[in-house]
C-alpha atoms as a PDB file:
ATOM      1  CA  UNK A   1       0.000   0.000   0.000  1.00  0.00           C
ATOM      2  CA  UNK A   2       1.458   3.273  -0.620  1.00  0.00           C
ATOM      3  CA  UNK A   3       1.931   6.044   1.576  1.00  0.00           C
ATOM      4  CA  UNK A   4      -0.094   9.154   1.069  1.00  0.00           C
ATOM      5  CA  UNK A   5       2.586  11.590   1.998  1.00  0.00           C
ATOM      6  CA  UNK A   6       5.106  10.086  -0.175  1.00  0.00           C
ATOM      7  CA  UNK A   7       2.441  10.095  -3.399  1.00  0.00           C
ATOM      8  CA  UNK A   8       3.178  11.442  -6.565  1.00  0.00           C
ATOM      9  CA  UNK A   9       0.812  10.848  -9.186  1.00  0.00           C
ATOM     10  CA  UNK A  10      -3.876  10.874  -8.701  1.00  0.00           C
ATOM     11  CA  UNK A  11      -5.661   9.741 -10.874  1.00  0.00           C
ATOM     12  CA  UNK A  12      -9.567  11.185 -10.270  1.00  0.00           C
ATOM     13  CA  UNK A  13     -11.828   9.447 -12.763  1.00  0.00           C
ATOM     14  CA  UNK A  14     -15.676  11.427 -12.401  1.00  0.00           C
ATOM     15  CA  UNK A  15     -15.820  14.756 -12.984  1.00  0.00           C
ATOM     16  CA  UNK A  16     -19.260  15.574 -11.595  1.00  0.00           C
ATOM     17  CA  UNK A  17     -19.336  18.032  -8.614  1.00  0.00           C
ATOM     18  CA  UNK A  18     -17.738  15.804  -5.912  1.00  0.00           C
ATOM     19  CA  UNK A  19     -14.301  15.224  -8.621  1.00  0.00           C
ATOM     20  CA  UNK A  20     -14.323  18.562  -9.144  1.00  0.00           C
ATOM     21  CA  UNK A  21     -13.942  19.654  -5.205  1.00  0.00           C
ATOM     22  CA  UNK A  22     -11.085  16.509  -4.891  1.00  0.00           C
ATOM     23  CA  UNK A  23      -9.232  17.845  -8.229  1.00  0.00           C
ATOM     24  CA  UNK A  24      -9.141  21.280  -6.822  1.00  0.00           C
ATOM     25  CA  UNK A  25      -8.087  20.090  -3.071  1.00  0.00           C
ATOM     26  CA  UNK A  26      -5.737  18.324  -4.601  1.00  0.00           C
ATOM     27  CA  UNK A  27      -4.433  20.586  -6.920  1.00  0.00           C
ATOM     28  CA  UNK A  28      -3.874  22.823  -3.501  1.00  0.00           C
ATOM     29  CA  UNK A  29      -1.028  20.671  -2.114  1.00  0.00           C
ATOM     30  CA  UNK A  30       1.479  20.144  -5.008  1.00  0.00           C
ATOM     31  CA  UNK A  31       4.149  18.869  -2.310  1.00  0.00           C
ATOM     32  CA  UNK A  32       1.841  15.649  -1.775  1.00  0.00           C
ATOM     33  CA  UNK A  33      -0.268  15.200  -5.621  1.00  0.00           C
ATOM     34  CA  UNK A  34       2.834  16.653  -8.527  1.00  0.00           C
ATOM     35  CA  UNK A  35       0.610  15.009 -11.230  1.00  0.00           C
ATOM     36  CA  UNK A  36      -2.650  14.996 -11.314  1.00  0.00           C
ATOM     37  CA  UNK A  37      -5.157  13.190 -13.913  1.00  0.00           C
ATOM     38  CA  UNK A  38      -9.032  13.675 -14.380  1.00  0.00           C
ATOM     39  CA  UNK A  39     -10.376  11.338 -16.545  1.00  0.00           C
ATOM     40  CA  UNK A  40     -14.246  10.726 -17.571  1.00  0.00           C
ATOM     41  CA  UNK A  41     -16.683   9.838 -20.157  1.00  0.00           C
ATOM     42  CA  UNK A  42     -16.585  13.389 -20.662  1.00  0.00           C
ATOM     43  CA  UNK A  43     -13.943  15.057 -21.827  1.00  0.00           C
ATOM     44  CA  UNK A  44     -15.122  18.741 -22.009  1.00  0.00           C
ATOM     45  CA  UNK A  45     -16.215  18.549 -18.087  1.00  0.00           C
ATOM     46  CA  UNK A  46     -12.244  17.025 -17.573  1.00  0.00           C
ATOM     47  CA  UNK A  47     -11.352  20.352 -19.559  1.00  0.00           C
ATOM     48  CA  UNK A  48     -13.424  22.667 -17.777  1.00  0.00           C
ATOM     49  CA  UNK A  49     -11.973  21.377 -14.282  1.00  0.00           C
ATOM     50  CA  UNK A  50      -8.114  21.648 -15.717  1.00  0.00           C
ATOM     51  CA  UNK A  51      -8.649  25.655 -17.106  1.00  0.00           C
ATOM     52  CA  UNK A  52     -10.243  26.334 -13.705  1.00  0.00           C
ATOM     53  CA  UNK A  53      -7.482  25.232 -12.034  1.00  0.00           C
ATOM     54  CA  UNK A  54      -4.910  26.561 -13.984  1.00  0.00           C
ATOM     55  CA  UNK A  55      -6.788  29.788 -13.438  1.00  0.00           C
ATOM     56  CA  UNK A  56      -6.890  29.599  -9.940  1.00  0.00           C
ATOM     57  CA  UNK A  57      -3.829  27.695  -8.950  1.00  0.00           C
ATOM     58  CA  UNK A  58      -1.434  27.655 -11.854  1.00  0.00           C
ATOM     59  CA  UNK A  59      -1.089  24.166 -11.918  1.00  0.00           C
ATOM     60  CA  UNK A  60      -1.133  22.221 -15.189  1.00  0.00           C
ATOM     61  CA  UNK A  61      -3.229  18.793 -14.425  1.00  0.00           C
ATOM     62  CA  UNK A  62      -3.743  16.401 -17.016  1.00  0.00           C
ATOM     63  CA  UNK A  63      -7.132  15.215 -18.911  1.00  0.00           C
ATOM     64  CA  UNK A  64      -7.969  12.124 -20.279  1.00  0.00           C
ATOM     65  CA  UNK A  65     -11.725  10.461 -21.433  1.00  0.00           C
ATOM     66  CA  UNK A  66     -12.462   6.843 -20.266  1.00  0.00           C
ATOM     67  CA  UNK A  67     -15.307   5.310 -19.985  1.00  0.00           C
ATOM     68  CA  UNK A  68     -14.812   3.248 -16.311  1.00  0.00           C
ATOM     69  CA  UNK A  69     -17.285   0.823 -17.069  1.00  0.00           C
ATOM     70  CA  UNK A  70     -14.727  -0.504 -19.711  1.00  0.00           C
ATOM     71  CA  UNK A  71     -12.071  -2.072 -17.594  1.00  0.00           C
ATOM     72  CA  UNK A  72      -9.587  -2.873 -20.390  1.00  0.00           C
ATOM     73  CA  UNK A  73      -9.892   0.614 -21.603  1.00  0.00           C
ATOM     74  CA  UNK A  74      -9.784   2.189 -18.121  1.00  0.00           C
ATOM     75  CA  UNK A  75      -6.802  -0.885 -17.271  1.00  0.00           C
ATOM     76  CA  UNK A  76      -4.669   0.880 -20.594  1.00  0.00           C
ATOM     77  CA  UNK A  77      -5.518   4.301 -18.890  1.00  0.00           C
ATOM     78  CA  UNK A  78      -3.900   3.203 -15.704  1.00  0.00           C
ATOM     79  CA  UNK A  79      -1.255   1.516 -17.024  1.00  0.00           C
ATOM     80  CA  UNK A  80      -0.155   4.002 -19.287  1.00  0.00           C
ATOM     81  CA  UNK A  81      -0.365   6.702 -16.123  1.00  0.00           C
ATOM     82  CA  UNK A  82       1.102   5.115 -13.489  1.00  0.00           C
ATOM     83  CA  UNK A  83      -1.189   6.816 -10.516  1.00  0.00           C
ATOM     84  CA  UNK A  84      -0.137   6.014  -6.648  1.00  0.00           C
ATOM     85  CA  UNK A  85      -3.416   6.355  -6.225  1.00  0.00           C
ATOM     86  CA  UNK A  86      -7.179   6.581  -7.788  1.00  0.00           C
ATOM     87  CA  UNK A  87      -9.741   7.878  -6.999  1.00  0.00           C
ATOM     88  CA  UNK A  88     -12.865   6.622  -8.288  1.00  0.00           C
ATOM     89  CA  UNK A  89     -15.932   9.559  -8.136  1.00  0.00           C
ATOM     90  CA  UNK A  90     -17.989   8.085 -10.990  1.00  0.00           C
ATOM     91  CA  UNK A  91     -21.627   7.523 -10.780  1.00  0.00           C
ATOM     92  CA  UNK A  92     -22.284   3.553 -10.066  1.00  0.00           C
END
């Protein structure tokens, strides 16, 4: 199990209200998350969340569209990212 303090990389997959308060908490405390992915079945809404915080914070966070009900595609996504840890705020 890794060690929250010593994480690097999030991956948030949602990006209804509830994603969008963790990305921005997140995004808050670069010495714990220095990458930071939002992925969902909607891009545009991962888009939206990424310009608001580079607005706000200046941090550049990274967007990606999966659809989580598709394990080898959200598997690939994972795989290809690396995260220490996910989050998982998608509807059911």
């Amino acid at each position: 199990m890794t060690d929250i303090k010593n994480s690097g990389r999030i991956m948030i997959i949602g990006a209804g209200g509830v994603a969008t308060v963790a990305a921005h908490k997140c995004a808050q405390v670069p010495e714990v998350f220095r990458e930071i992915m939002i992925t969902s079945r909607t891009l545009s809404k991962c888009e939206a969340i990424r310009n608001d915080i580079k607005n706000r914070y200046g941090r550049e966070i990274k967007t990606s569209r999966v659809d989580a009900d598709n394990v080898p595609e959200l598997a690939n996504l994972i795989n290809h990212f690396k995260p220490d840890l996910v989050l998982n705020l998608a509807l059911p």
